[in-house]
Protein backbone atom coordinates (compact mmCIF):
# COMPACT_ATOMS: atom_id res chain seq x y z
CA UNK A 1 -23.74 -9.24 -0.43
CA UNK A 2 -23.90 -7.07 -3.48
CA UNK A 3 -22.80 -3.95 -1.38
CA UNK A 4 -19.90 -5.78 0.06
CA UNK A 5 -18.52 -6.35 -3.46
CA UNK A 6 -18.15 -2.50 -4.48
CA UNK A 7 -16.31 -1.82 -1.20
CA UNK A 8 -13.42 -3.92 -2.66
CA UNK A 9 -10.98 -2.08 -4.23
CA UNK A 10 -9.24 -2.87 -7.35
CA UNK A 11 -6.40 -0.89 -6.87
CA UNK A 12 -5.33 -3.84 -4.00
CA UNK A 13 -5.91 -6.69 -5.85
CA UNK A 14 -2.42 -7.39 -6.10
CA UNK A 15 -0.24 -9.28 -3.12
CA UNK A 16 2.26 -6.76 -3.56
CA UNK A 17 -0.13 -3.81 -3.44
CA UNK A 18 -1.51 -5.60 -0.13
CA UNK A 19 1.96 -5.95 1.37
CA UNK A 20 2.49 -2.39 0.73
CA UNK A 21 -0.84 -1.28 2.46
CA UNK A 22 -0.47 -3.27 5.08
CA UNK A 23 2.97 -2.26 5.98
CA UNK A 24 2.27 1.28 5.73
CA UNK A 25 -0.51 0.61 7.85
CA UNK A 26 1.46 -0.23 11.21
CA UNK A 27 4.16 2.21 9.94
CA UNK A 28 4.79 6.19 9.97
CA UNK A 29 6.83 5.66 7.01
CA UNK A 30 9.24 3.12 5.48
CA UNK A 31 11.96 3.30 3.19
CA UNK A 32 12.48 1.49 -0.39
CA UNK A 33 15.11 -1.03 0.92
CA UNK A 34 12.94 -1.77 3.74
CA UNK A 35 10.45 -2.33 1.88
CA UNK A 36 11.98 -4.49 -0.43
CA UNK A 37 13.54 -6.75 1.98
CA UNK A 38 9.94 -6.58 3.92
CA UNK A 39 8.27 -7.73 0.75
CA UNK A 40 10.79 -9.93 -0.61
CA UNK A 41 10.66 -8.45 -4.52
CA UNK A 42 12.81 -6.81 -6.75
CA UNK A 43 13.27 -3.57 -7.72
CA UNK A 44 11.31 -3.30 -10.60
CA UNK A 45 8.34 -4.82 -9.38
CA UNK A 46 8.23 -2.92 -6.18
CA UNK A 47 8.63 0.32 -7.69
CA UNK A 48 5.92 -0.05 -10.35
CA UNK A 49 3.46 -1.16 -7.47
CA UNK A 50 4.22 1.67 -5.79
CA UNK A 51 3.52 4.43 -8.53
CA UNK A 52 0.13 2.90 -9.12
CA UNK A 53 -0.43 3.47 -5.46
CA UNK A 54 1.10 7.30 -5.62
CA UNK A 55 -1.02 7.68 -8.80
CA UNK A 56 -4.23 6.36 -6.53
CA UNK A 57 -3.00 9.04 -4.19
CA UNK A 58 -3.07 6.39 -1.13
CA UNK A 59 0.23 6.93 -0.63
CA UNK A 60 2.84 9.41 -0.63
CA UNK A 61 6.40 9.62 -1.81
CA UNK A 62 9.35 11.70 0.18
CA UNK A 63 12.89 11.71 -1.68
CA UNK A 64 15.69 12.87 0.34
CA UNK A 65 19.61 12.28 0.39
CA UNK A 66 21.24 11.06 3.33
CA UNK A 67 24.67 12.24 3.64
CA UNK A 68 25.06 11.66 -0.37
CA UNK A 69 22.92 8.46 -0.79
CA UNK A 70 19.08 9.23 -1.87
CA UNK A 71 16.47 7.85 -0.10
CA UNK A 72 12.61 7.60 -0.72
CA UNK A 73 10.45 6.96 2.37
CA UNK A 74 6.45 5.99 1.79
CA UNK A 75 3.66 6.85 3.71
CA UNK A 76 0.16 6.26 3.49
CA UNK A 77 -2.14 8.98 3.60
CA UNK A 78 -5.57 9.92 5.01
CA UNK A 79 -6.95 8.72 1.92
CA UNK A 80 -5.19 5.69 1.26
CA UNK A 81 -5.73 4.78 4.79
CA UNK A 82 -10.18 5.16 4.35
CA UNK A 83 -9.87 3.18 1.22
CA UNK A 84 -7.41 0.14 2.49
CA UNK A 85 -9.77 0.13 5.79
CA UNK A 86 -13.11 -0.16 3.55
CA UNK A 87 -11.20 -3.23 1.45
CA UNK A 88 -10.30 -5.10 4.77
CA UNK A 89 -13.52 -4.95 5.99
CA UNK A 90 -15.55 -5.45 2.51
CA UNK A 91 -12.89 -8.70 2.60
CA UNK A 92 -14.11 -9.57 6.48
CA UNK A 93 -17.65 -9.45 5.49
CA UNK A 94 -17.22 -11.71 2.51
CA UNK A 95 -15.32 -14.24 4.52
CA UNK A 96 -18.08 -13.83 7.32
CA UNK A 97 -20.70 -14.39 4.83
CA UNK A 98 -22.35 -11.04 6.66
């Protein structure tokens, strides 16, 4: 059981920080708004969850402009995808009792 424990990551201890995982999961990419309204939280909150995700490197961060409105657009990467993985299943084992 001790194993299982170090397979848990830190870094997605927060809800928010396990909505945006798991959306990015089952998603090329998503945009802020999206994300927001996917998440239901504000501004502020999403956009500090996701630096310390960017800063983990598990996900990335494209800025663009459409026509003259910005637009950011997350994705998870190859990295961020290995670690999330390793948390759900540390997380499966636990509630299996395996």
């Amino acid at each position: 059981m001790k194993n299982i424990i170090q397979h848990i990551n830190k870094a997605f201890d927060h809800r928010i920080r396990l909505g945006i995982m798991s959306v990015l999961m089952v998603n090329e990419s998503v945009d802020f708004n999206s994300m927001k309204e996917i998440l239901g939280v504000t501004d502020g909150n999403l956009a500090s969850h996701i630096k310390a995700l960017e800063t983990e490197t598990f996900i990335t961060v494209e800025k663009q402009f459409i026509g003259k409105k910005p637009n950011t657009k997350y994705s998870i990467t190859p990295f961020g995808r290995k670690a999330f993985q390793e948390h759900i299943n540390a997380l499966e084992k636990l509630i299996q009792g395996n």
